[in-house]
PDB file of N, CA and C in Angstrom:
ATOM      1  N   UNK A   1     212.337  53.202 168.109  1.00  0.00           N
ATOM      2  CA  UNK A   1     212.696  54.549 167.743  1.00  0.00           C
ATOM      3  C   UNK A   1     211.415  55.312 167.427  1.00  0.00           C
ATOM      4  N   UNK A   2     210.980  56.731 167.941  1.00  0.00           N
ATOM      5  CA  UNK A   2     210.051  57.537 167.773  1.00  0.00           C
ATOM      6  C   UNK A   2     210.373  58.539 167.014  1.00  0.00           C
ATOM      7  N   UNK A   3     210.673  58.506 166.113  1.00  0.00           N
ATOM      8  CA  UNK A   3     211.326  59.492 165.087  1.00  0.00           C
ATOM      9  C   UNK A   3     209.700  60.343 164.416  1.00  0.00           C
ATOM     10  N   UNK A   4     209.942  61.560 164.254  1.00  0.00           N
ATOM     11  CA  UNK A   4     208.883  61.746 163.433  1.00  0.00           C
ATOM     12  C   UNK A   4     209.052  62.355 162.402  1.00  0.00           C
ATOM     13  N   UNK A   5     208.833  62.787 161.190  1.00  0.00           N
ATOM     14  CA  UNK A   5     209.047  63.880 159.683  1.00  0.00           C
ATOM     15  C   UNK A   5     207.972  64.379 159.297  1.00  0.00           C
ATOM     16  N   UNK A   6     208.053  65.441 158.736  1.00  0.00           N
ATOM     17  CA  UNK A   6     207.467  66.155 158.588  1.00  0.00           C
ATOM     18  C   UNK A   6     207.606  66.157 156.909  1.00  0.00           C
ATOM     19  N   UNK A   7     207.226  65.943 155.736  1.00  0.00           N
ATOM     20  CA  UNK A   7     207.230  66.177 154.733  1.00  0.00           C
ATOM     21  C   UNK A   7     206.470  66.932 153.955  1.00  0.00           C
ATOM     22  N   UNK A   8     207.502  67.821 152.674  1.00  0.00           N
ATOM     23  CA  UNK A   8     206.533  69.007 152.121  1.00  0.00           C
ATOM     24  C   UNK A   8     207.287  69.081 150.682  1.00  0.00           C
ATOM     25  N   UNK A   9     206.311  69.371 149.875  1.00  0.00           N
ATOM     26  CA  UNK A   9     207.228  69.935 148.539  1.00  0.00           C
ATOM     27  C   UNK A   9     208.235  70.867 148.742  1.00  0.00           C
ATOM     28  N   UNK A  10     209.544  71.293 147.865  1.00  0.00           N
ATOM     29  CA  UNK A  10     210.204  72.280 148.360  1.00  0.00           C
ATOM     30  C   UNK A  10     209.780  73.558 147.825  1.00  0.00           C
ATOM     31  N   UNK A  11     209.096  73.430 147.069  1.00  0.00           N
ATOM     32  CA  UNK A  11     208.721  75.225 146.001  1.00  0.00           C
ATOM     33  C   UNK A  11     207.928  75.373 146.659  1.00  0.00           C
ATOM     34  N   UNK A  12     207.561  76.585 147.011  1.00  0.00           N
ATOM     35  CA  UNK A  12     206.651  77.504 147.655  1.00  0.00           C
ATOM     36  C   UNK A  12     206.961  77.685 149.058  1.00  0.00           C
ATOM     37  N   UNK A  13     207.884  77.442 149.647  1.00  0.00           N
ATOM     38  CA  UNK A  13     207.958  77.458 151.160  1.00  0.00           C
ATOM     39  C   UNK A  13     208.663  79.092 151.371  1.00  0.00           C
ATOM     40  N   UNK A  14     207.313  79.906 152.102  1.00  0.00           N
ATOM     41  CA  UNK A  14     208.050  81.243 151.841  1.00  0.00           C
ATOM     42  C   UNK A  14     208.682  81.827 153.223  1.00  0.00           C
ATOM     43  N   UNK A  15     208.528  80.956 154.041  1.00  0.00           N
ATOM     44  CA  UNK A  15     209.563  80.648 155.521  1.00  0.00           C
ATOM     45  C   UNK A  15     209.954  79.546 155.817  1.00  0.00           C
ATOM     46  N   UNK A  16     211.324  79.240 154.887  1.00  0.00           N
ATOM     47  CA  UNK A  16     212.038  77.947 155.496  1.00  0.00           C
ATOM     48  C   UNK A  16     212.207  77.921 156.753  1.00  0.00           C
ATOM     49  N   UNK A  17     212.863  78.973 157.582  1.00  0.00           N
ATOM     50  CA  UNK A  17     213.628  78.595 158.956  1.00  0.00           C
ATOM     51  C   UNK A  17     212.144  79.150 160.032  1.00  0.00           C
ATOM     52  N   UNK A  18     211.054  79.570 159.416  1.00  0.00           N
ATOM     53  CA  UNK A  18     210.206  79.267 160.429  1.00  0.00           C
ATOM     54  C   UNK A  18     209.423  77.480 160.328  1.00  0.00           C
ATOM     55  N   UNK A  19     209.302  77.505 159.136  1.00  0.00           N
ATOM     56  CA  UNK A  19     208.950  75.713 158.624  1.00  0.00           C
ATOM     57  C   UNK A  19     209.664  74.927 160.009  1.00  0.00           C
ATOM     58  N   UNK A  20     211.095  75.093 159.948  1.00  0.00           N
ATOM     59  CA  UNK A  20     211.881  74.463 160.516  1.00  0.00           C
ATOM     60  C   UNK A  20     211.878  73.989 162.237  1.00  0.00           C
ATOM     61  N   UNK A  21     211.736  75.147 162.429  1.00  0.00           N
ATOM     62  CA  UNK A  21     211.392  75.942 163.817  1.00  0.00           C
ATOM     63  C   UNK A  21     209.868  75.094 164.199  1.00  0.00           C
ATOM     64  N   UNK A  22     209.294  75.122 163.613  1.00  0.00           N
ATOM     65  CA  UNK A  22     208.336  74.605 164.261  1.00  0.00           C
ATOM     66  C   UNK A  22     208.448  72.845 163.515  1.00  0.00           C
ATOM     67  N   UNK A  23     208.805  72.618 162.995  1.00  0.00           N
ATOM     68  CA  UNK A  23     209.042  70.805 163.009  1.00  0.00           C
ATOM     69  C   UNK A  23     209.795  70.654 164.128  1.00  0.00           C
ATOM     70  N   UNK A  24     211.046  71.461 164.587  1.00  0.00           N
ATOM     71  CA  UNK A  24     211.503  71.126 165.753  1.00  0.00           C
ATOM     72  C   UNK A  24     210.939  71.375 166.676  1.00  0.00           C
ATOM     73  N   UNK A  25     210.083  72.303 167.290  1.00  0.00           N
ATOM     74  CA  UNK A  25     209.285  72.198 168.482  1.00  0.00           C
ATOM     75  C   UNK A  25     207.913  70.934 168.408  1.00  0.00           C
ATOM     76  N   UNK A  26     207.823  70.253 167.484  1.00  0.00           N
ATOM     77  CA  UNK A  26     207.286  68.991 167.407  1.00  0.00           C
ATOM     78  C   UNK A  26     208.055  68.207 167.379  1.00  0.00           C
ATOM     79  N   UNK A  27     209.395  68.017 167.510  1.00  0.00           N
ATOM     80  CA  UNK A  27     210.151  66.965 168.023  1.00  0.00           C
ATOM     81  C   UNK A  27     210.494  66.126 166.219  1.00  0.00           C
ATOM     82  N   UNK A  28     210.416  66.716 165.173  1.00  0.00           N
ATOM     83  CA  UNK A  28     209.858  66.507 163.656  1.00  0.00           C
ATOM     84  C   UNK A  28     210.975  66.743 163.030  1.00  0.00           C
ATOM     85  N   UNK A  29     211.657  65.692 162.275  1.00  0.00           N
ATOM     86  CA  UNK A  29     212.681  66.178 161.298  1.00  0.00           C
ATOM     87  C   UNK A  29     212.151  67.094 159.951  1.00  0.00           C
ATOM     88  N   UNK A  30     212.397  67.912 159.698  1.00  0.00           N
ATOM     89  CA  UNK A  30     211.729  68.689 158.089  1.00  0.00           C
ATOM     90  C   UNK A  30     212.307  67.620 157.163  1.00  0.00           C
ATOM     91  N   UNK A  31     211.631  67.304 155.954  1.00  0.00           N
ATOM     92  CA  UNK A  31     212.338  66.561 154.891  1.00  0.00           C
ATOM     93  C   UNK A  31     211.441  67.773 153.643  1.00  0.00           C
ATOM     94  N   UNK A  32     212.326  67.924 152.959  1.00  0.00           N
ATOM     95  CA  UNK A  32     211.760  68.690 151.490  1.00  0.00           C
ATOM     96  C   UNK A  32     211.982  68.216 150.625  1.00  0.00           C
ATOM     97  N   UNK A  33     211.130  67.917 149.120  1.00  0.00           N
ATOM     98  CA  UNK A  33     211.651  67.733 148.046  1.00  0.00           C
ATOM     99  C   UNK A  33     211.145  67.463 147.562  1.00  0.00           C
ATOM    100  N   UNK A  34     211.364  67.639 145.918  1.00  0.00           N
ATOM    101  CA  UNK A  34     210.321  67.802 144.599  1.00  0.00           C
ATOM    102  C   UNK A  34     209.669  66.930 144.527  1.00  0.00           C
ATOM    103  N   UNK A  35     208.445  66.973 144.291  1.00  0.00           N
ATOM    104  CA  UNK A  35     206.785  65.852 144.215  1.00  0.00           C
ATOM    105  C   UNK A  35     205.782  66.859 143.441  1.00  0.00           C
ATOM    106  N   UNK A  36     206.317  67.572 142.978  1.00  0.00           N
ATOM    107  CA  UNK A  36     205.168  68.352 141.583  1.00  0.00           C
ATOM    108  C   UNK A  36     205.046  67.402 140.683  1.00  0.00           C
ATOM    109  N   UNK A  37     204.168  67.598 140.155  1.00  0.00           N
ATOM    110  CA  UNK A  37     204.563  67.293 138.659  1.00  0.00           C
ATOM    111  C   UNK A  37     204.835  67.723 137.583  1.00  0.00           C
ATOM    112  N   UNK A  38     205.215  67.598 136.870  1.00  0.00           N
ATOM    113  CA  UNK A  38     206.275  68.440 135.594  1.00  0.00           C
ATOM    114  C   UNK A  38     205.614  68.619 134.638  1.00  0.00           C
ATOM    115  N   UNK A  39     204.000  68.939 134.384  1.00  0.00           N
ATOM    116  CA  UNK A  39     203.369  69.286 133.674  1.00  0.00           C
ATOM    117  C   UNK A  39     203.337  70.724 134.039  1.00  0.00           C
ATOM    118  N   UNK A  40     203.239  71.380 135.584  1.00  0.00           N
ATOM    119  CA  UNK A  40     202.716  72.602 135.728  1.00  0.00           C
ATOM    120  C   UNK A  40     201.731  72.584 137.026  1.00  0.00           C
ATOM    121  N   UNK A  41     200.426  71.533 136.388  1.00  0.00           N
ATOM    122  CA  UNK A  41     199.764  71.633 137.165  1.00  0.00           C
ATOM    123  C   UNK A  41     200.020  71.722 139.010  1.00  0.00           C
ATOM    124  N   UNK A  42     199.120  71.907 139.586  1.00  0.00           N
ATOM    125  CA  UNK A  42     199.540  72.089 141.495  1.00  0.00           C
ATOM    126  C   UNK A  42     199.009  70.799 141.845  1.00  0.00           C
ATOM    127  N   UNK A  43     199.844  69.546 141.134  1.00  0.00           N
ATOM    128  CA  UNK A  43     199.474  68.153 141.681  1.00  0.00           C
ATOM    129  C   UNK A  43     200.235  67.916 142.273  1.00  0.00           C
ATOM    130  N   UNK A  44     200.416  66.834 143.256  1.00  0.00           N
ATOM    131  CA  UNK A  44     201.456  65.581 142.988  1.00  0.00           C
ATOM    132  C   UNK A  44     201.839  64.449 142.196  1.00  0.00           C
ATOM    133  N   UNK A  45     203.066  64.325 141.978  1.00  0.00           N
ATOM    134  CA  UNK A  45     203.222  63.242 141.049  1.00  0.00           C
ATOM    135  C   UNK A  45     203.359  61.987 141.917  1.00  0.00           C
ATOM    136  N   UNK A  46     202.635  61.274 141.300  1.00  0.00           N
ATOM    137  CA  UNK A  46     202.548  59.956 142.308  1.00  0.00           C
ATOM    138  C   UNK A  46     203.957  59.029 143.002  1.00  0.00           C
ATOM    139  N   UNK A  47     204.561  59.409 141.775  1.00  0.00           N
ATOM    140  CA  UNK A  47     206.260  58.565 141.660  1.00  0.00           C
ATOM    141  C   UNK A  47     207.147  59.008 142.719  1.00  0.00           C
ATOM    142  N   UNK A  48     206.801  60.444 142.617  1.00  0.00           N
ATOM    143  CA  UNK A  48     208.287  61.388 143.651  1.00  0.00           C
ATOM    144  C   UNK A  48     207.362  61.624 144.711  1.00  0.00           C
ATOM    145  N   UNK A  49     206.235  61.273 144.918  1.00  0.00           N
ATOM    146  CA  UNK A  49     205.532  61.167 146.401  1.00  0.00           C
ATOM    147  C   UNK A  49     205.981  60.011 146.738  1.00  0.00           C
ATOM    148  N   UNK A  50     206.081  59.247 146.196  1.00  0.00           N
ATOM    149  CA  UNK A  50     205.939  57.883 146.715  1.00  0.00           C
ATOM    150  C   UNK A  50     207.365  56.907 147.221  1.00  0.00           C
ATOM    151  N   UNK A  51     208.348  57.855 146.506  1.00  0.00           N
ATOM    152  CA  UNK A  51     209.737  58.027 146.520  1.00  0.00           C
ATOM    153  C   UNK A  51     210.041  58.616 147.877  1.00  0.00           C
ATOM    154  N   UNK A  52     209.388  60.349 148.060  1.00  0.00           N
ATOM    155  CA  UNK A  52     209.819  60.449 149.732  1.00  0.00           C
ATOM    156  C   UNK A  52     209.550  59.829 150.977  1.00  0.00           C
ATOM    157  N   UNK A  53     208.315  59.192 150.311  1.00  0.00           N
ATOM    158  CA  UNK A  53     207.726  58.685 151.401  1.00  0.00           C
ATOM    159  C   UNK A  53     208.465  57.529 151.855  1.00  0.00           C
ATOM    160  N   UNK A  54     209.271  56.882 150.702  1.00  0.00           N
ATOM    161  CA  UNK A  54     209.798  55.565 150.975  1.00  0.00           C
ATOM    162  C   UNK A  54     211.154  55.811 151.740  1.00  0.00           C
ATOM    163  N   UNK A  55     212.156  57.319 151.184  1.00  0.00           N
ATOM    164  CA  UNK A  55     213.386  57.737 151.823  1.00  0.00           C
ATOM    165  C   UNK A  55     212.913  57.965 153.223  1.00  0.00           C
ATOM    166  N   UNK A  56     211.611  58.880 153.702  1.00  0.00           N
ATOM    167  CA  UNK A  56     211.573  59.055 154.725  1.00  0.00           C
ATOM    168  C   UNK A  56     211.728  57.892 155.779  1.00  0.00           C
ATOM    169  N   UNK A  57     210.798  56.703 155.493  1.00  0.00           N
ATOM    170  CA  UNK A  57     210.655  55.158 156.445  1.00  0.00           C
ATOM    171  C   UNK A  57     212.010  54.373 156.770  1.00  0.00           C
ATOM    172  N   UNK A  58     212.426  54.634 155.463  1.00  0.00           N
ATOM    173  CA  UNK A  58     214.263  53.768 155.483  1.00  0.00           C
ATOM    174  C   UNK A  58     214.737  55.156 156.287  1.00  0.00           C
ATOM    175  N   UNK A  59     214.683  56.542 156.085  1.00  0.00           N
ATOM    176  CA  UNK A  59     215.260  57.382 157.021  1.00  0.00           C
ATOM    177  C   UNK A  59     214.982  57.086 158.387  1.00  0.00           C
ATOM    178  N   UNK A  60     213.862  56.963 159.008  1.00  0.00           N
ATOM    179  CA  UNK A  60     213.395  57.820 160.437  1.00  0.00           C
ATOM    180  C   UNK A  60     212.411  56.482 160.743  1.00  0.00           C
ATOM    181  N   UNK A  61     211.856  55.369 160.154  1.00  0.00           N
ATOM    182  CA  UNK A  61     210.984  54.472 160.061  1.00  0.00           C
ATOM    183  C   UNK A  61     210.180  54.187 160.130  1.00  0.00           C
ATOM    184  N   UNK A  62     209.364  53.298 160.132  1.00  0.00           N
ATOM    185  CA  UNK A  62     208.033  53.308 160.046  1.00  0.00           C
ATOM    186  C   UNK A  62     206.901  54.490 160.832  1.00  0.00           C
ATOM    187  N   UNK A  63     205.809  54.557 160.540  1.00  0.00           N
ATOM    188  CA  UNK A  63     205.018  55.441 161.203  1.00  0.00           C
ATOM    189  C   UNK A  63     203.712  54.730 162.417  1.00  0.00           C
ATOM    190  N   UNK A  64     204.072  54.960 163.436  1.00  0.00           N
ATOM    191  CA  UNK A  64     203.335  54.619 164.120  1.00  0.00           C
ATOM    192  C   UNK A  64     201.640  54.879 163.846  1.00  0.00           C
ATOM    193  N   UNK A  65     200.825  54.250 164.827  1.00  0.00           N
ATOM    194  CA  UNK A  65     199.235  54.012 164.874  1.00  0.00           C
ATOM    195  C   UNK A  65     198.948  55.832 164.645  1.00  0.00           C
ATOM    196  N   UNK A  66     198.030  56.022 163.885  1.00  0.00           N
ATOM    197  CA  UNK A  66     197.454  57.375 163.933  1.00  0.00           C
ATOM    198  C   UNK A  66     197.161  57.524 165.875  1.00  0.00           C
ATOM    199  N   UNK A  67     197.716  58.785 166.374  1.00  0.00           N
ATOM    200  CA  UNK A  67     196.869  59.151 167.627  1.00  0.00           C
ATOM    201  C   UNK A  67     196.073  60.430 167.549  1.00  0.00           C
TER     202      UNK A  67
END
């Protein structure tokens, strides 16, 4: 399976359905969802990164060789 995703925080996206639009002309499922961290700061939190990253692989699966 050649599945690919595209992952992004969901706050700040100030064109969802262009976001979209172009994951699909890359053949790219969009996945969104919270990975701030709840201090404020413009980090990631390691936990809910590490969380999508894991829904995405069990979603769509592993990621092939960098090309």
């Amino acid at each position: 399976m050649d599945e690919r995703a595209v992952t992004g925080g969901a706050f700040g996206v100030a064109d969802l359905t262009g976001l979209e639009k172009a994951a699909e002309r890359m053949g790219a499922a969009l996945v969104l969802g919270s990975v701030a961290r709840s201090d404020g700061t413009p980090r990631h939190d390691p936990e809910l990164l590490a969380a999508a990253y894991d829904r995405i692989f069990r979603t769509h699966g592993r990621i092939g060789a960098w090309r």
